[in-house]
Each structure stands twice: as structure tokens, then as C-alpha cells.
C-alpha atoms as a PDB file:
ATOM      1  CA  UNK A   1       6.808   1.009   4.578  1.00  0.00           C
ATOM      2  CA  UNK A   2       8.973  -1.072   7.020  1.00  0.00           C
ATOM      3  CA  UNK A   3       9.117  -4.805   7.227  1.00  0.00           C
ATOM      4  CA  UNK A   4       6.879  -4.392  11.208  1.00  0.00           C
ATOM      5  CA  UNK A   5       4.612  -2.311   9.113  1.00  0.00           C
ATOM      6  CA  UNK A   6       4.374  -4.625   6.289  1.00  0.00           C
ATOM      7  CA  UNK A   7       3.923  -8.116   8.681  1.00  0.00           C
ATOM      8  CA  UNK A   8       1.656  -6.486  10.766  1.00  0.00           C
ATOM      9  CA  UNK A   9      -0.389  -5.423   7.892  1.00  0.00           C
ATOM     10  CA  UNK A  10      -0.569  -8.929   6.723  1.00  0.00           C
ATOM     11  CA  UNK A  11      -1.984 -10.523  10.058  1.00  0.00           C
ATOM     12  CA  UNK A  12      -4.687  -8.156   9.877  1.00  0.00           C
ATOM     13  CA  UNK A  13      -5.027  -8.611   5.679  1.00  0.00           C
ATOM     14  CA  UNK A  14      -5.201 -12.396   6.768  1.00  0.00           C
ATOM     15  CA  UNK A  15      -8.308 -11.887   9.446  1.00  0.00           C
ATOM     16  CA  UNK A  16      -9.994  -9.457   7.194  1.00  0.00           C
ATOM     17  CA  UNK A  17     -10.180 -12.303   4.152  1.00  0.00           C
ATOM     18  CA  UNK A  18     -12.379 -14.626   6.407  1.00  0.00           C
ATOM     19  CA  UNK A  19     -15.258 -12.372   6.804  1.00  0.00           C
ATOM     20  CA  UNK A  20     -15.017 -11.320   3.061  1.00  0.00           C
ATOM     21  CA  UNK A  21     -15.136 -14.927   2.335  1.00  0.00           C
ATOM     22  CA  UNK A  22     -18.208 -15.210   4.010  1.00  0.00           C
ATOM     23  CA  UNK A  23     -20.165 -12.436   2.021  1.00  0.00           C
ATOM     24  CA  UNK A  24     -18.904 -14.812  -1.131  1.00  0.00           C
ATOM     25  CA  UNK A  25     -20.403 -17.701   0.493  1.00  0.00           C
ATOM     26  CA  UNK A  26     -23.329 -15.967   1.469  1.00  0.00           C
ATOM     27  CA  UNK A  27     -24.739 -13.712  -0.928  1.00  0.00           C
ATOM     28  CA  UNK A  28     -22.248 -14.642  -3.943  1.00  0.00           C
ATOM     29  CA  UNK A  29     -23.582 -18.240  -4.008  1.00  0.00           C
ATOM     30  CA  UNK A  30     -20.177 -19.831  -4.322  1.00  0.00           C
ATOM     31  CA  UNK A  31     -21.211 -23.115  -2.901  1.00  0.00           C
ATOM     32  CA  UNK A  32     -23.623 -23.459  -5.832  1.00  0.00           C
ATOM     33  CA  UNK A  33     -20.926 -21.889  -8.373  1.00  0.00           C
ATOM     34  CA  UNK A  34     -18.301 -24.015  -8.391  1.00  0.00           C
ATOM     35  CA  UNK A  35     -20.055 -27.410  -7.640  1.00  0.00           C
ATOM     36  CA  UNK A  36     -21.969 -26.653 -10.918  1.00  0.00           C
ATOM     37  CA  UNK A  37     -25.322 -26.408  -8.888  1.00  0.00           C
ATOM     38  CA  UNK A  38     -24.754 -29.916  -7.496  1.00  0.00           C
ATOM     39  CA  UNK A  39     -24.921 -28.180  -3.337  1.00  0.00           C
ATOM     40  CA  UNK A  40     -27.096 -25.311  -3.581  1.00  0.00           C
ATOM     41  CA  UNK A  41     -28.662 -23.849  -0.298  1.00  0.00           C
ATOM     42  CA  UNK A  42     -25.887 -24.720   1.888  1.00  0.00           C
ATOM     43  CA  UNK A  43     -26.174 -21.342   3.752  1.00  0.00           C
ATOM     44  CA  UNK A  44     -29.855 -21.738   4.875  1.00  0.00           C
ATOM     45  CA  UNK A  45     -29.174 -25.499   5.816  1.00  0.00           C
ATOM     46  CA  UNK A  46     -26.736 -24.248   8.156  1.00  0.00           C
ATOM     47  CA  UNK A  47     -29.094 -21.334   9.704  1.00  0.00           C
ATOM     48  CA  UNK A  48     -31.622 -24.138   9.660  1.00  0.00           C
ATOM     49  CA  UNK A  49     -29.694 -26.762  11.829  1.00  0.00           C
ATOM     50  CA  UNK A  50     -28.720 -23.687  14.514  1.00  0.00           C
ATOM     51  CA  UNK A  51     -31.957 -21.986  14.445  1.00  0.00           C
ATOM     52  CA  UNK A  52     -32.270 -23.348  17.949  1.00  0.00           C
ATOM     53  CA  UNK A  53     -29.368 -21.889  19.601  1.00  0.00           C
ATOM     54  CA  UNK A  54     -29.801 -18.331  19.373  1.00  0.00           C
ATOM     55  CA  UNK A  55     -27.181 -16.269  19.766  1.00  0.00           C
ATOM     56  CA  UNK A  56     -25.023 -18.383  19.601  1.00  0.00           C
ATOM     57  CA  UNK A  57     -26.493 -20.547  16.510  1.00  0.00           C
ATOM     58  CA  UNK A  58     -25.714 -17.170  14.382  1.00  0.00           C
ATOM     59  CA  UNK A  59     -22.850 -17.078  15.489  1.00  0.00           C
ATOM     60  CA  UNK A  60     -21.476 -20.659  14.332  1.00  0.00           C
ATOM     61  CA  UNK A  61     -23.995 -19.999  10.771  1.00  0.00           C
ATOM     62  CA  UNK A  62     -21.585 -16.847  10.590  1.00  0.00           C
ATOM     63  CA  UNK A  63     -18.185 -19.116  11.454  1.00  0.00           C
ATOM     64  CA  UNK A  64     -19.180 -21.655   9.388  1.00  0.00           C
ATOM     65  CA  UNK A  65     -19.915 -19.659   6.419  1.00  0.00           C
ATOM     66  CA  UNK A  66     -16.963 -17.783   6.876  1.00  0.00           C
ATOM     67  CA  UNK A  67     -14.701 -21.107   6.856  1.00  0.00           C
ATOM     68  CA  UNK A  68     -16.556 -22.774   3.861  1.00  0.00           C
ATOM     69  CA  UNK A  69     -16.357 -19.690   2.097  1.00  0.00           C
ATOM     70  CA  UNK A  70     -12.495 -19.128   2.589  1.00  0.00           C
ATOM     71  CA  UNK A  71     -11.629 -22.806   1.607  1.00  0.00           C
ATOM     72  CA  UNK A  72     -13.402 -22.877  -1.338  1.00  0.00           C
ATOM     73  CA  UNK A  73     -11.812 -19.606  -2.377  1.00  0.00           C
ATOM     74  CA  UNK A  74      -8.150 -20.986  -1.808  1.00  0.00           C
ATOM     75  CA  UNK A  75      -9.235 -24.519  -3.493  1.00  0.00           C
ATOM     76  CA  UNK A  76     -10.245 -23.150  -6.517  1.00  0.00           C
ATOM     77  CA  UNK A  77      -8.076 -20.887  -8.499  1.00  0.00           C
ATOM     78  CA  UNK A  78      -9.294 -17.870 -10.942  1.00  0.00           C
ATOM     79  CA  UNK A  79      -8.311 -19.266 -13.837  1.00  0.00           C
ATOM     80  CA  UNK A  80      -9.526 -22.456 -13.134  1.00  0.00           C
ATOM     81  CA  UNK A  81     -13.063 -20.926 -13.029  1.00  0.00           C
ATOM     82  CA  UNK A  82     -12.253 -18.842 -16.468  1.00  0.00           C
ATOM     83  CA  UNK A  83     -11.229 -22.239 -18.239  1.00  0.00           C
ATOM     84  CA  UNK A  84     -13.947 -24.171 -16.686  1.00  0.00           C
ATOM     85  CA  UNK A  85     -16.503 -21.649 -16.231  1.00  0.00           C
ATOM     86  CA  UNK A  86     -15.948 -18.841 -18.413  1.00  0.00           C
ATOM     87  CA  UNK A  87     -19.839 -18.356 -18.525  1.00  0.00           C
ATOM     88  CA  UNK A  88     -20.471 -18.175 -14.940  1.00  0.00           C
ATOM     89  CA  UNK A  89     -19.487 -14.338 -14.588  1.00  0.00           C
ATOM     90  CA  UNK A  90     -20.951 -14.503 -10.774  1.00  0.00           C
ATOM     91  CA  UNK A  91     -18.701 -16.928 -10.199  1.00  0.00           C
ATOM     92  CA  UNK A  92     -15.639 -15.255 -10.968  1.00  0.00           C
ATOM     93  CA  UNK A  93     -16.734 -12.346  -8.936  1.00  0.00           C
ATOM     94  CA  UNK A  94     -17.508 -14.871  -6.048  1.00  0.00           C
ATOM     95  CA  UNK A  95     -14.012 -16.171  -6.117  1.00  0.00           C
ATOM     96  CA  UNK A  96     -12.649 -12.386  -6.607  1.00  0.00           C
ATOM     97  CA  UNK A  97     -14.609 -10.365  -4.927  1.00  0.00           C
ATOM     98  CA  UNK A  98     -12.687 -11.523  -0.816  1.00  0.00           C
ATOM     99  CA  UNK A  99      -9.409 -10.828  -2.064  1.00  0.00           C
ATOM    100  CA  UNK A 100     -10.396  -7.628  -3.961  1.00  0.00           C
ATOM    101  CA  UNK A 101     -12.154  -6.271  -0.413  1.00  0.00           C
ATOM    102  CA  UNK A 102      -9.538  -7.819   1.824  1.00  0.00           C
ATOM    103  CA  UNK A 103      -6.675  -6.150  -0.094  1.00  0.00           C
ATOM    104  CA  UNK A 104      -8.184  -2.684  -0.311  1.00  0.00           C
ATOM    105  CA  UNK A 105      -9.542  -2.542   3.174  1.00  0.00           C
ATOM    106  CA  UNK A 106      -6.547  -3.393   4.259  1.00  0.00           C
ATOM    107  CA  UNK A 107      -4.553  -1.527   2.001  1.00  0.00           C
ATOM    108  CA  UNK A 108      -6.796   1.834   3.166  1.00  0.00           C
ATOM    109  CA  UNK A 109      -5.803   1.178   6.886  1.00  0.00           C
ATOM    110  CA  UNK A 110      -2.092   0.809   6.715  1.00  0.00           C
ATOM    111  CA  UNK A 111      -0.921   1.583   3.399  1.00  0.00           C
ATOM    112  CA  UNK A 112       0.490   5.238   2.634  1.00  0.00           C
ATOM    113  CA  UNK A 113       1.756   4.646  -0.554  1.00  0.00           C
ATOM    114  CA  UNK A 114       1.141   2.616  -3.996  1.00  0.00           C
ATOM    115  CA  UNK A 115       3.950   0.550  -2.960  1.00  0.00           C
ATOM    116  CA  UNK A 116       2.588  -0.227   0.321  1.00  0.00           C
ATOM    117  CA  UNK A 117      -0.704  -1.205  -1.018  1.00  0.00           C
ATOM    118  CA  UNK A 118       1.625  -4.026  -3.453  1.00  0.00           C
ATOM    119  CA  UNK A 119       3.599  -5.025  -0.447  1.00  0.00           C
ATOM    120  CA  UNK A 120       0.210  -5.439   2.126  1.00  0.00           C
ATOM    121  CA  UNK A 121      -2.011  -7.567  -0.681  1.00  0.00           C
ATOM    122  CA  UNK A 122       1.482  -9.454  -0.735  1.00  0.00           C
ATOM    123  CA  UNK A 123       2.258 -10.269   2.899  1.00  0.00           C
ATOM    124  CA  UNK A 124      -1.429 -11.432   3.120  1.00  0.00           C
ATOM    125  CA  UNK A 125      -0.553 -13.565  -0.096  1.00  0.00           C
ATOM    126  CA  UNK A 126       2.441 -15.053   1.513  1.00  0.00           C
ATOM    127  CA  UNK A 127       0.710 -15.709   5.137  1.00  0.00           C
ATOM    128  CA  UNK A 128      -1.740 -17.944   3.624  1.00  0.00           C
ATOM    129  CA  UNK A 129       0.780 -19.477   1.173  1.00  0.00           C
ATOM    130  CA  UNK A 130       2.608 -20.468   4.401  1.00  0.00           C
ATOM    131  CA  UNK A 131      -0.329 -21.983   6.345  1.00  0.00           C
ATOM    132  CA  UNK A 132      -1.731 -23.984   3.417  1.00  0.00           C
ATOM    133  CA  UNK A 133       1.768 -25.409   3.113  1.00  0.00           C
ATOM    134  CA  UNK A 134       1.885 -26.145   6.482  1.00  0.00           C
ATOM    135  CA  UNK A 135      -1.080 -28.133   6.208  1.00  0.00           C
ATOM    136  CA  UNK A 136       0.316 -30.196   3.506  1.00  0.00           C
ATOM    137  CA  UNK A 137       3.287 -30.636   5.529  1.00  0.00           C
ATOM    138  CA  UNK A 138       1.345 -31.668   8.809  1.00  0.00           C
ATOM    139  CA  UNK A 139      -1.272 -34.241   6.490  1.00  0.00           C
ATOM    140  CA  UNK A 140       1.751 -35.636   5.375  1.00  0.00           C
ATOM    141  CA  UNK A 141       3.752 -36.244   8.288  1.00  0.00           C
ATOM    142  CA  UNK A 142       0.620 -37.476  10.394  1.00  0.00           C
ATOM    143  CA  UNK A 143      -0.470 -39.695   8.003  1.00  0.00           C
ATOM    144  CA  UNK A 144       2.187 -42.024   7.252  1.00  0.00           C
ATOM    145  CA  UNK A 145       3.680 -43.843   3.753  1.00  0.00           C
ATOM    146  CA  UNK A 146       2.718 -41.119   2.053  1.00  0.00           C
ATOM    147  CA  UNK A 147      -1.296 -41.545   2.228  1.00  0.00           C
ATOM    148  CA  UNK A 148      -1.818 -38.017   3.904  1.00  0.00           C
ATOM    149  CA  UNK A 149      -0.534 -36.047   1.128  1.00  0.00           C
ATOM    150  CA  UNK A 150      -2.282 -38.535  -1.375  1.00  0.00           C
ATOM    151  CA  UNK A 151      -5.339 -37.576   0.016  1.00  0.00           C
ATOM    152  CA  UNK A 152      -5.258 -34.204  -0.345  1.00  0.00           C
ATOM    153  CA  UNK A 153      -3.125 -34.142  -3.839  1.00  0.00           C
ATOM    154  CA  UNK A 154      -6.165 -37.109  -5.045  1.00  0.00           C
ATOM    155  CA  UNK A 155      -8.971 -34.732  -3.565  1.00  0.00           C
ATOM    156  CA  UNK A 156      -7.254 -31.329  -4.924  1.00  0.00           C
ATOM    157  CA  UNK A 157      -6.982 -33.576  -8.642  1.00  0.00           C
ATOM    158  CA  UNK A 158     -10.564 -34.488  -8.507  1.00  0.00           C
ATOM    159  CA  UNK A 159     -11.812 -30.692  -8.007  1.00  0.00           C
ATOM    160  CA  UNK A 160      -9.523 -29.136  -9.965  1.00  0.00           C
ATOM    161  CA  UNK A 161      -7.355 -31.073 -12.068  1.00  0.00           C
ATOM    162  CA  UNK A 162      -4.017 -29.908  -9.977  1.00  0.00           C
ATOM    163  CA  UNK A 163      -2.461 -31.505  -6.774  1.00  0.00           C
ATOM    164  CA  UNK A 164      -2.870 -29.728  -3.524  1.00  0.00           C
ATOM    165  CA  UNK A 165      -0.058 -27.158  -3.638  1.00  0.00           C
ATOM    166  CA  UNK A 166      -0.451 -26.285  -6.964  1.00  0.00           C
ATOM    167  CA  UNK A 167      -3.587 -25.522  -6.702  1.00  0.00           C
ATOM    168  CA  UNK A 168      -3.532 -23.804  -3.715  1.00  0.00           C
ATOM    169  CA  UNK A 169      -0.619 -21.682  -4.166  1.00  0.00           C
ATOM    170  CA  UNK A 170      -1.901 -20.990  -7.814  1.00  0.00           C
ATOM    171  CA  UNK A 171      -5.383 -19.236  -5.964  1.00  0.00           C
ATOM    172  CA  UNK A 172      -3.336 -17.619  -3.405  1.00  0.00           C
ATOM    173  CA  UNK A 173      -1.485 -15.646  -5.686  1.00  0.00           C
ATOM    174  CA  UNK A 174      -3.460 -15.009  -8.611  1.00  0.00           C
ATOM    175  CA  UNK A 175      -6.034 -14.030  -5.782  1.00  0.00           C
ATOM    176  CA  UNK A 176      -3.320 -11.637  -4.228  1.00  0.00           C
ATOM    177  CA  UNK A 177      -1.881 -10.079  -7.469  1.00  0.00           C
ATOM    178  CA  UNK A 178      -5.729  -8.795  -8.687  1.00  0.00           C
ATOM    179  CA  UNK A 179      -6.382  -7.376  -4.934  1.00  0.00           C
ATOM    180  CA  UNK A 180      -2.936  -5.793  -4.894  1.00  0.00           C
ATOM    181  CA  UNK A 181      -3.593  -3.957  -7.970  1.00  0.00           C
ATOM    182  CA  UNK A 182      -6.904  -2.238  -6.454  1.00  0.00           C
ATOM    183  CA  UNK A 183      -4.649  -2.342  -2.988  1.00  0.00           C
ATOM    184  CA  UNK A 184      -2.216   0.153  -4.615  1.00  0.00           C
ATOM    185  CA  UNK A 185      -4.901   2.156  -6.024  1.00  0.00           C
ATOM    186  CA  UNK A 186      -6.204   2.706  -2.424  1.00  0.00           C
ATOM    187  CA  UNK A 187      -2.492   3.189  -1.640  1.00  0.00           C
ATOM    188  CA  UNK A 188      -2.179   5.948  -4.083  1.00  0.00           C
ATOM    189  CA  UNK A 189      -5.585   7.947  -2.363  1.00  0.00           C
ATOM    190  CA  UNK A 190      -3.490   7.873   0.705  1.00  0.00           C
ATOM    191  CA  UNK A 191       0.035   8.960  -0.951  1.00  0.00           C
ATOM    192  CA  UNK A 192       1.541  12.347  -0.016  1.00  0.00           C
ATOM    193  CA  UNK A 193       4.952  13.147  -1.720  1.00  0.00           C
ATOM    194  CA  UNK A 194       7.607  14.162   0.677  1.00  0.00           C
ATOM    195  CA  UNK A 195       6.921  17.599  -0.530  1.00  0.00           C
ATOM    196  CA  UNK A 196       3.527  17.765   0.666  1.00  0.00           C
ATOM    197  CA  UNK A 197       4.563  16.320   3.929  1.00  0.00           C
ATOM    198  CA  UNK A 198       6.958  18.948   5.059  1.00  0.00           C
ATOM    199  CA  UNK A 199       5.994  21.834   5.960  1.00  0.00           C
ATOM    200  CA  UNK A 200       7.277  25.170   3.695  1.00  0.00           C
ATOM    201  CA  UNK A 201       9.990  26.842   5.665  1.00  0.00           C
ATOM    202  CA  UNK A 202      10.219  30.497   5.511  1.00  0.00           C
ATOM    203  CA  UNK A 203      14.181  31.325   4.968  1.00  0.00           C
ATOM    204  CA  UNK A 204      14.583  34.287   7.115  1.00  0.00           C
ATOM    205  CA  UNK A 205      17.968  36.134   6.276  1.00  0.00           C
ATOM    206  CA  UNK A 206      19.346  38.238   9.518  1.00  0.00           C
ATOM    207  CA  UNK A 207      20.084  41.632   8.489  1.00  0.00           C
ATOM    208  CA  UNK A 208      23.527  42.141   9.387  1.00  0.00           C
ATOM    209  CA  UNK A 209      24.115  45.474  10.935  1.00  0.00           C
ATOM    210  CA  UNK A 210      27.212  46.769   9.580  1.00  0.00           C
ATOM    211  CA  UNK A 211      29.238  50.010   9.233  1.00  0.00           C
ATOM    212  CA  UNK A 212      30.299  50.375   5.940  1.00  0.00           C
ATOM    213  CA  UNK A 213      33.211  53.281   5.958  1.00  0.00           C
ATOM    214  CA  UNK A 214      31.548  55.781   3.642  1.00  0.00           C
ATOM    215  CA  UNK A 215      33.382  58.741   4.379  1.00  0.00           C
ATOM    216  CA  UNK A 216      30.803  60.256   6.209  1.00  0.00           C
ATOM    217  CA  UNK A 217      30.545  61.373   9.638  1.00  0.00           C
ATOM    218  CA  UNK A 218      27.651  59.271  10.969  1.00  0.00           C
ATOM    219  CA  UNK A 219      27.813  55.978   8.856  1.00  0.00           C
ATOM    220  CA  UNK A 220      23.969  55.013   8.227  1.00  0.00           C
ATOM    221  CA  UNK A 221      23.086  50.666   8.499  1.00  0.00           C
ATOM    222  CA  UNK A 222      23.143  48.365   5.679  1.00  0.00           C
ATOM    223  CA  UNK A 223      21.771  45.225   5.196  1.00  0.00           C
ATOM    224  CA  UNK A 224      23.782  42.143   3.709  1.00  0.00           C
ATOM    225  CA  UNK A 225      23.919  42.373   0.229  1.00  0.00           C
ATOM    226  CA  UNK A 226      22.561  45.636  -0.053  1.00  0.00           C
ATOM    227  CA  UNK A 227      24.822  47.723  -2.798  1.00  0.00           C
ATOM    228  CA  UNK A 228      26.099  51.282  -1.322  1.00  0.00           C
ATOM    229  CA  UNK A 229      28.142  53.998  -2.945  1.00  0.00           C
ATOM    230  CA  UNK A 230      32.277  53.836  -1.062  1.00  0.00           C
ATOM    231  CA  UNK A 231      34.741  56.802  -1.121  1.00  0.00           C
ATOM    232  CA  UNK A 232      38.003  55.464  -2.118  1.00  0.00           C
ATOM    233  CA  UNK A 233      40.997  56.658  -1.400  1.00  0.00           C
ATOM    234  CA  UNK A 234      41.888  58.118  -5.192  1.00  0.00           C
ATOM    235  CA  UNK A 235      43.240  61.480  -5.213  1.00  0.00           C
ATOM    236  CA  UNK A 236      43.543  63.922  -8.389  1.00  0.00           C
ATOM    237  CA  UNK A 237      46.678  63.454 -10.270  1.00  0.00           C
ATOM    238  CA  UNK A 238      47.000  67.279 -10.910  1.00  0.00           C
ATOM    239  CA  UNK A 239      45.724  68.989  -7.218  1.00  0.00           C
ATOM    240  CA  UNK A 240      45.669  65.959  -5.184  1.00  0.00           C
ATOM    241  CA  UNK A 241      42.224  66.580  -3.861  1.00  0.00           C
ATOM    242  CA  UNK A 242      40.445  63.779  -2.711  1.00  0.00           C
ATOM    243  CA  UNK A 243      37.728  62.156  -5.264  1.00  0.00           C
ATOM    244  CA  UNK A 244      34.966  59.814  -4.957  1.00  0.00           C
ATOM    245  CA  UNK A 245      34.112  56.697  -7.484  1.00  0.00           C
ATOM    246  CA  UNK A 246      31.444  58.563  -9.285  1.00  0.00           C
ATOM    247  CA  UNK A 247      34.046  61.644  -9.804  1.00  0.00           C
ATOM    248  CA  UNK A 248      35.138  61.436 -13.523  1.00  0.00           C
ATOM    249  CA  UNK A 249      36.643  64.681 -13.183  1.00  0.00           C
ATOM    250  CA  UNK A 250      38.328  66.522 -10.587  1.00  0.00           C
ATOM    251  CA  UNK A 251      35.695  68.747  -8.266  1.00  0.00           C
ATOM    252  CA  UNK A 252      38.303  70.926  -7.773  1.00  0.00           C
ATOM    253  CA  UNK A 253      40.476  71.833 -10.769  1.00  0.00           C
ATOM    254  CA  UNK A 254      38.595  70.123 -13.722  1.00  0.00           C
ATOM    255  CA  UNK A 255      41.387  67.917 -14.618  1.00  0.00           C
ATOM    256  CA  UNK A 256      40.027  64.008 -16.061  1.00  0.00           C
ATOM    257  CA  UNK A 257      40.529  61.460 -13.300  1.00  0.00           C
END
């Protein structure tokens, strides 16, 4: 799987993760997991406050949904719900359940290979990994003497008992690593050995036409590698008549070859 391949596979990993984040948020009831019940309903408060636009009020229910449910799901690590939460089995599946889909979705359109079903649940690992950092980066520079990356780091603490990055990168990857492992099993569906790929070619050996010198008049056609009886040019030690390799004994006076 080439690098194009592989980054190209990763942009559309990345895109695929926001509308699995929103089945999370919507029928998972992350919200209400990891705030320990405290929000609950968020969804239909949101479908609520748009039900007057129409169209276009399901469509910002489905952004926003979406958006929630992909920043609570790179807040909030996996383990941090199995130390905190080891109970709340629907909320592990909440927070695992985008990356799982995202990975083998993805994995099924452009992976051919185990290996390329690792290296797409990767680059959509290391896409977000960059962005979140970015964001970091562009809080902190913004915000001067330090107070934009104490905001986040103090907000990150306060949720999850880890600073921004740490806590970030932490649910990137340990989101990443459990959808590349179904990724590569996808991969492997889709895996053809080079064997199977190429087609079986049919060795065809030309018949060489040649005249072997057999002593006789009209020399018939042999094939290559075919085995044919030769005269030689032995004669009998006694007569001197002219003998064949299959003679043991002279044809014409009886005398051993």
C-alpha cells in the first residue's frame, strides 16, 4: 500500500469518524455516559431548539451531534472510562464503537491487505493527533503568557485527570490501535496473495522440427526431448559390416561386437 494510498485513506478515515461519532452521541447516549448522568437529553434539546427550521434545523441537529459526539470521544480516553467507569459497559462501547466503524469502513474501501488495514486505522490516528495538536498550539499562541494552554490543560485536568495533550493523544491512539485491529481483519477479507492475483500461465514448449540422421532414407520428425534409436558409425571387428547400437552381435557373421 503506497504512502498516496495510505494519506488518502486517512482523509477519508478522518471524515468517516464524524458521522460515527454522531451515532455515539445519538443513540449510544455518550453525553449522559461520561458526565455521570449530570447532561442527559442533550440530543432532543438540540432537535427541540431547530424544530423550526426545517431542513435545515436537521441538518445543524445532525452537525451538531456529530461535533459533540467527536469531541467527547477524543476528550475522554478508553481507559479512562475502564478506571473510572468500569461498570458502565455502554459507555465503553459509546467511546469505541466510532473508531471501531470508522476504521473498518474505511479499511473495507481502500485496504487490500492486513497491513493496509494497520496502516489506514493509523494515518486516521495520526491526522487527528496532528489537528488536536494544532489546536493546542494555536490556544497557546493566541492567548498570551501562557493562559491559552492553561485553559485547556486546567479544563482537560478537571474532566479527566490529564492535561490536554495527554489526554488527547492518549484517546487518539488507544482509539486507533482497537479499530486497526478489526481494520486489518477487514483487510484480510480483501487480501489476495500474489499467487491468486496472477493469472496461471500455460508453458507451451515449441516442438522443434528436427532431422535426426537415423540412417534411413526419409528421416521421420522429432520433438525436443523426445528419445530416438541412432545408427552409429561402429563396424564389426571381424567382417566390417556396418552395425547399429542395439546390435550385440554381428548381423552378418555372428561374431560379439
Amino acid at each position: 500500500m503506497g504512502w498516496g494510498r495510505v494519506i488518502k485513506s486517512g482523509c477519508a478515515g478522518m471524515c468517516c469518524l464524524i458521522p460515527m461519532a454522531y451515532v455515539s452521541f445519538r443513540f449510544l447516549n455518550l453525553t449522559e455516559g461520561v458526565t455521570g448522568g449530570l447532561i442527559a437529553n442533550i440530543d432532543d434539546a438540540i432537535a427541540t431548539l431547530t424544530s423550526s427550521l426545517g431542513g435545515i434545523g436537521l441538518l445543524v441537529q445532525l452537525l451538531a451531534g456529530a461535533l459533540i459526539g467527536a469531541v467527547l470521544i477524543f476528550l475522554f480516553p478508553i481507559h479512562w472510562c475502564l478506571f473510572y467507569r468500569p461498570d458502565d459497559v455502554m459507555l465503553i462501547i459509546a467511546v469505541t464503537i466510532p473508531w471501531i466503524l470508522c476504521c473498518a469502513i474505511t479499511s473495507g474501501l481502500f485496504a487490500h491487505s492486513p497491513r493496509g488495514g494497520v496502516h489506514t486505522s493509523l494515518s486516521i490516528g495520526i491526522g487527528y493527533a496532528i489537528i488536536l495538536s494544532l489546536v493546542y498550539i494555536i490556544f497557546a499562541v493566541v492567548i498570551p503568557f501562557g493562559f491559552g494552554s492553561a485553559i485547556l490543560d486546567g479544563l482537560l485536568i478537571g474532566l479527566t485527570d490529564l492535561p490536554y495533550l495527554v489526554a488527547v493523544l492518549t484517546a487518539v491512539l488507544e482509539g486507533t490501535l482497537v479499530g486497526a485491529v478489526f481494520g486489518a481483519f477487514v483487510g484480510s477479507l480483501r487480501y489476495k496473495s500474489k499467487g491468486g492475483k496472477e493469472k496461471k500461465k500455460k508453458v507451451k514448449v515449441k516442438a522443434k522440427d528436427e532431422a535426426i540422421d537415423t540412417g534411413e532414407m526419409f528421416p521421420r520428425e522429432t520433438k525436443e526431448g523426445e528419445t530416438v534409436s541412432t545408427t552409429t558409425s561402429d563396424f564389426c571387428k571381424n567382417c566390417g559390416a556396418k552395425l547399429t547400437v542395439e546390435d550385440l552381435f554381428c548381423t552378418n557373421c555372428g561374431a560379439k561386437k
